[in-house]
N, C-alpha and C. Protein backbone atom coordinates (compact mmCIF):
# COMPACT_ATOMS: atom_id res chain seq x y z
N UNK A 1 89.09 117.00 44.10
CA UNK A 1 87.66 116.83 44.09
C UNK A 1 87.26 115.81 43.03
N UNK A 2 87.86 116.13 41.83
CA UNK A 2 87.62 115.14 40.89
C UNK A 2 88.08 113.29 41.35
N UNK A 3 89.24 113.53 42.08
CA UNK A 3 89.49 112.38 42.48
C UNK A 3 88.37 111.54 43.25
N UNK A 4 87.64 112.26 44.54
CA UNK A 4 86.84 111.52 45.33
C UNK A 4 85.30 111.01 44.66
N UNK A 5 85.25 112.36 43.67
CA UNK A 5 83.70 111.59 42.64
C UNK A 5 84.13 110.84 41.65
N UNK A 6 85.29 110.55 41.36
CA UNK A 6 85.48 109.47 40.39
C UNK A 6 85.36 108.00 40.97
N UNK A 7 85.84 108.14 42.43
CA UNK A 7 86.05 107.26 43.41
C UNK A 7 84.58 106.39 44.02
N UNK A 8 83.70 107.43 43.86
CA UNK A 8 82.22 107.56 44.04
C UNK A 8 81.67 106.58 42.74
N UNK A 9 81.72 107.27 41.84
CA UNK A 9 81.07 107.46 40.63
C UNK A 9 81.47 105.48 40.25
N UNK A 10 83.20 105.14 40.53
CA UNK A 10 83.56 103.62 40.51
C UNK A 10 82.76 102.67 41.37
N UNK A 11 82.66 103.40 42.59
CA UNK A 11 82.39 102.23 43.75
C UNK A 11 80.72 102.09 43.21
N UNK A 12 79.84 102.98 43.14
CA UNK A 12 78.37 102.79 42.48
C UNK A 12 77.81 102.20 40.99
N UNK A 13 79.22 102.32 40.42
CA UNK A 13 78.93 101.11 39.46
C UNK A 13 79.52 99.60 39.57
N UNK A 14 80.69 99.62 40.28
CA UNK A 14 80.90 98.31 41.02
C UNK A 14 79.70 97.70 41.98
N UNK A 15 78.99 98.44 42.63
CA UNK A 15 78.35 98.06 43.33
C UNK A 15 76.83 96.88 42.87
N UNK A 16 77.00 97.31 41.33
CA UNK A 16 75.69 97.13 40.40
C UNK A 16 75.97 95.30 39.92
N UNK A 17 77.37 94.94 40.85
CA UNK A 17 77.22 93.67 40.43
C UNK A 17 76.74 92.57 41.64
N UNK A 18 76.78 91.71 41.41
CA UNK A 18 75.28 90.68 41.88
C UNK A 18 76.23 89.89 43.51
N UNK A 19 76.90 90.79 43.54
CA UNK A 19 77.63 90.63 45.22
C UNK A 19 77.65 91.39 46.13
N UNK A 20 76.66 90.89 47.35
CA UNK A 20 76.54 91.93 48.22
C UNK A 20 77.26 92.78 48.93
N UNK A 21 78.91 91.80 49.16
CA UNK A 21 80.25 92.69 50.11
C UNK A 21 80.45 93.88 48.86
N UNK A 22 80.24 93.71 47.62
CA UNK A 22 80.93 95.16 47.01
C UNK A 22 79.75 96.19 47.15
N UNK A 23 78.42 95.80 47.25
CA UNK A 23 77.42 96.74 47.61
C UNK A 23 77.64 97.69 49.09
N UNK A 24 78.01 96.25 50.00
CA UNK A 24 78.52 96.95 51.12
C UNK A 24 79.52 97.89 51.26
N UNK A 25 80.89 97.79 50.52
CA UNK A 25 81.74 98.38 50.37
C UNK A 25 81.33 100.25 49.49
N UNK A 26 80.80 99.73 48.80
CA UNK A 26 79.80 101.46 48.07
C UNK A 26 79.67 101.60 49.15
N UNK A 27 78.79 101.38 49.97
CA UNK A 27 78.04 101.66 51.48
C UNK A 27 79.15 102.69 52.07
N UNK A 28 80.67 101.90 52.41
CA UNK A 28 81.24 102.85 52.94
C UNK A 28 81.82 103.53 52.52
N UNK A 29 82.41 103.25 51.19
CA UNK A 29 83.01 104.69 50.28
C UNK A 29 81.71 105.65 50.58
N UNK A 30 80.97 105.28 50.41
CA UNK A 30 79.86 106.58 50.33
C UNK A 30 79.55 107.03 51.51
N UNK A 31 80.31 106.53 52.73
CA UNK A 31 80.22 107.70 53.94
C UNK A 31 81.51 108.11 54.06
N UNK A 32 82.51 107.68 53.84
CA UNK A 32 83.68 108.55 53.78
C UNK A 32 83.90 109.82 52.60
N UNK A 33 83.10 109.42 51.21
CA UNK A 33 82.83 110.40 50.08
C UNK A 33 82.32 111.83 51.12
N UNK A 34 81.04 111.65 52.02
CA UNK A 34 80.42 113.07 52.09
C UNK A 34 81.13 113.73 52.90
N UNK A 35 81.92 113.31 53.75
CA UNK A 35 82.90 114.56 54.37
C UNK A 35 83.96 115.09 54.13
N UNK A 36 84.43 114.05 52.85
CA UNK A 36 85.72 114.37 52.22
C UNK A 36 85.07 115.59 50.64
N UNK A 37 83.96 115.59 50.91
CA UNK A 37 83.47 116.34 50.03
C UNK A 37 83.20 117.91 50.53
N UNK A 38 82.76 117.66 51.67
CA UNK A 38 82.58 118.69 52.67
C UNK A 38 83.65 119.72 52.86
N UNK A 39 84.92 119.00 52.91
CA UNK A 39 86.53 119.32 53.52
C UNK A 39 86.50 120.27 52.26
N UNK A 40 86.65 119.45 51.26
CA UNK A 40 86.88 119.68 49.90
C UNK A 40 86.51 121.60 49.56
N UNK A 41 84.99 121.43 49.81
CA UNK A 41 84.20 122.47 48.94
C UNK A 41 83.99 123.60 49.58
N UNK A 42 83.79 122.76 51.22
CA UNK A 42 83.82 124.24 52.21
C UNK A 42 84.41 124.54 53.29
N UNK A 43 85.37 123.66 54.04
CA UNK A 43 86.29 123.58 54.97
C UNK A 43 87.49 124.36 54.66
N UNK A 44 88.25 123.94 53.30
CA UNK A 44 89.20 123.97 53.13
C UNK A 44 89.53 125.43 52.14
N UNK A 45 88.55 126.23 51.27
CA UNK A 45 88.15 127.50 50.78
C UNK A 45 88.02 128.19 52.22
N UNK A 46 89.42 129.23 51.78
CA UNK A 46 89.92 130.52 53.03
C UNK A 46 88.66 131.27 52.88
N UNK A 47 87.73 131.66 51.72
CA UNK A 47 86.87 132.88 52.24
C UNK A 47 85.25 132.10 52.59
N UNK A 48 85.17 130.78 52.20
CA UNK A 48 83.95 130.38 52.77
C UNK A 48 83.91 130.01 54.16
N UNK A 49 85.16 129.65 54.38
CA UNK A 49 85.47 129.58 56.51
C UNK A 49 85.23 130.71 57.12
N UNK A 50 85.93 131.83 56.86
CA UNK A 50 85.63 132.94 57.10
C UNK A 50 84.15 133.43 57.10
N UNK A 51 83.52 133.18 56.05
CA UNK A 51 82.18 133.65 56.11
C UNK A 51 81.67 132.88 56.92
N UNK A 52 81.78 131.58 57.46
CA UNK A 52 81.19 130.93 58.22
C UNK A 52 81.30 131.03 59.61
N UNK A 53 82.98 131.37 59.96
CA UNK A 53 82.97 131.62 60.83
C UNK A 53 82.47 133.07 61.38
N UNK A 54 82.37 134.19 60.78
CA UNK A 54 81.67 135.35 60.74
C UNK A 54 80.02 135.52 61.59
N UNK A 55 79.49 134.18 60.10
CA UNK A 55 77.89 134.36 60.58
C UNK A 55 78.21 133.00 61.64
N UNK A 56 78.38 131.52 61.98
CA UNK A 56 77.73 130.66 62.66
C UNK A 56 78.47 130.75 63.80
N UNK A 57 79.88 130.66 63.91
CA UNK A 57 80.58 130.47 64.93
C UNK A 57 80.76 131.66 66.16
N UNK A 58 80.93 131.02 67.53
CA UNK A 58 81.42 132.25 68.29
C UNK A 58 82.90 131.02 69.19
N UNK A 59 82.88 131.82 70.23
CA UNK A 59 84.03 131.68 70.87
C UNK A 59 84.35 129.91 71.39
N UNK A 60 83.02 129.50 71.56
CA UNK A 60 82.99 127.97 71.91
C UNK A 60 82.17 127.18 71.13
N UNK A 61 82.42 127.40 70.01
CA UNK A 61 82.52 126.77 68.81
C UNK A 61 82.94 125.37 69.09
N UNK A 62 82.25 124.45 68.67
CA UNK A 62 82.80 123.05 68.77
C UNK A 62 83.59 122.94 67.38
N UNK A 63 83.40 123.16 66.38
CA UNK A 63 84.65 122.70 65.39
C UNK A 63 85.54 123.95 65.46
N UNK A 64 86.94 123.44 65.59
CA UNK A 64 87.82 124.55 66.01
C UNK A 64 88.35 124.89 65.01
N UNK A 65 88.28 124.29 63.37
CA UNK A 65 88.66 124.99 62.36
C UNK A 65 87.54 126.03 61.91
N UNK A 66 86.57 126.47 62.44
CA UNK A 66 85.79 127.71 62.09
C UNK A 66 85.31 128.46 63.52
N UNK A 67 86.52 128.56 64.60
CA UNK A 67 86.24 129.45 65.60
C UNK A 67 86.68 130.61 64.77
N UNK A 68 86.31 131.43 65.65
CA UNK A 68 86.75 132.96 65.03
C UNK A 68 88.04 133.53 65.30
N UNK A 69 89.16 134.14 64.95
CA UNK A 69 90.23 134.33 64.80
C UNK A 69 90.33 135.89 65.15
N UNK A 70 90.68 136.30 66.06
CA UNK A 70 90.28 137.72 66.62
C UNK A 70 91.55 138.33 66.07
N UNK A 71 92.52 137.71 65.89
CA UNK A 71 93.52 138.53 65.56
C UNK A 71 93.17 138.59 63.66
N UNK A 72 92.97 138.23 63.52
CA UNK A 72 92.17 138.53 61.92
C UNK A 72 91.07 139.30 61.90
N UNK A 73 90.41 139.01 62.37
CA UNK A 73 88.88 139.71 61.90
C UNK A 73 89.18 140.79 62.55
N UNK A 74 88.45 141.99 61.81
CA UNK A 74 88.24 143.34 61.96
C UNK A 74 87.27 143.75 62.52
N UNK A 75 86.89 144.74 63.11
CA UNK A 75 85.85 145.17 63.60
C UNK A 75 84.30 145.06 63.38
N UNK A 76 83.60 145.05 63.89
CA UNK A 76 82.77 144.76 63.51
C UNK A 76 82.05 146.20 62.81
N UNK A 77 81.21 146.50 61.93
CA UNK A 77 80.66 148.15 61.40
C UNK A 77 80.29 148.84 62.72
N UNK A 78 79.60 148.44 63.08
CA UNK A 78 79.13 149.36 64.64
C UNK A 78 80.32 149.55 65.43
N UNK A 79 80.88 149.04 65.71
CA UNK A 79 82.02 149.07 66.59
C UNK A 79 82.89 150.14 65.63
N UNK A 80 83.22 150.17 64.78
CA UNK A 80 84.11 150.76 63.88
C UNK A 80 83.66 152.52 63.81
N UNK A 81 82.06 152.63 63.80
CA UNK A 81 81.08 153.92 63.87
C UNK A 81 81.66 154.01 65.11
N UNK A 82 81.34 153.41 66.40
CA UNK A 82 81.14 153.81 67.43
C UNK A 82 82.71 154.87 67.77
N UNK A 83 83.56 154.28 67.06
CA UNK A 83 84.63 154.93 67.18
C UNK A 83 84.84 156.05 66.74
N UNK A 84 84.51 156.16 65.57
CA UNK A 84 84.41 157.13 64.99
C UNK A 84 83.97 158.32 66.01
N UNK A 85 82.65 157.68 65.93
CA UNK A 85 81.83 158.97 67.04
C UNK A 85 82.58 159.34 68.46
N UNK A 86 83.13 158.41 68.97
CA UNK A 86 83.87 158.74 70.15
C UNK A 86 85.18 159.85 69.71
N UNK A 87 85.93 159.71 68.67
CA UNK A 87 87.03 160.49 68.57
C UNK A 87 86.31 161.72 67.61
N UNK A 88 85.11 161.78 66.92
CA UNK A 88 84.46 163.13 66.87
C UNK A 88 83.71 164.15 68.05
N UNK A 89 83.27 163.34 68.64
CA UNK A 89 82.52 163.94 69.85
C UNK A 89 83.88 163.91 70.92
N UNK A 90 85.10 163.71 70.93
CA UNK A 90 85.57 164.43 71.95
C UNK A 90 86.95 165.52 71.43
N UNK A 91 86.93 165.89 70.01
CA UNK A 91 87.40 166.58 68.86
C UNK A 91 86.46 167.97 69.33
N UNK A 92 85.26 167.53 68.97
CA UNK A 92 84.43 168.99 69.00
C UNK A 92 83.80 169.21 70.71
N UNK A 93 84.29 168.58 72.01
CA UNK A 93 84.59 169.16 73.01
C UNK A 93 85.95 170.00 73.31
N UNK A 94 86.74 169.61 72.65
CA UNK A 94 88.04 170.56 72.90
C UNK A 94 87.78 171.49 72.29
N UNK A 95 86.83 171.56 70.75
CA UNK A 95 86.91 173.10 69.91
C UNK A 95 86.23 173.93 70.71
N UNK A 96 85.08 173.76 71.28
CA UNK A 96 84.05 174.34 71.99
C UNK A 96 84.93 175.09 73.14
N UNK A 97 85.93 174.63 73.64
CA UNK A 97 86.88 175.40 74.84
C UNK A 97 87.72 176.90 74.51
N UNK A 98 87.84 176.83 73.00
CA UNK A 98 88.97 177.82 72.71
C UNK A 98 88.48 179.39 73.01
């Protein structure tokens, strides 16, 4: 990370001299900077993907590094209750028989 804002931080003071191709050149360091920043801070952090993929993503997800991973993710809380209740409520139909 430090590498790409140092990289930043060079090309915007290079840029401050009185030639327009190095102005231009900032120009494109500084669109390759914001996604390599992106990768950096929240792509590439295992529990902020996860959270992302949690709340934004579903199954046809256009970026396929934050589809959801079914064999990872756990149940959802309701789903997890619902179970519950299913193997209590058919627990206390068998007691009710004896």
């Amino acid at each position: 990370m430090a590498i790409i804002l140092s990289i930043g931080w060079l090309s915007l003071v290079v840029s401050w001299l009185p030639y327009d191709s190095v102005f231009y050149c900032h120009i494109i360091i500084n669109g390759f900077q914001g996604p390599l920043v992106l990768y950096v801070t929240v792509i590439s952090q295992r529990r902020v993907r996860y959270l992302l993929r949690r709340v934004c993503c579903s199954e046809k997800c256009m970026c396929s590094c934050l589809r959801p991973d079914r064999s990872t993710d756990g149940p959802e809380w309701g789903e997890e209750m619902m179970a519950i209740y299913r193997r209590f409520s058919t627990r206390s139909i068998h007691t009710d028989t004896f």
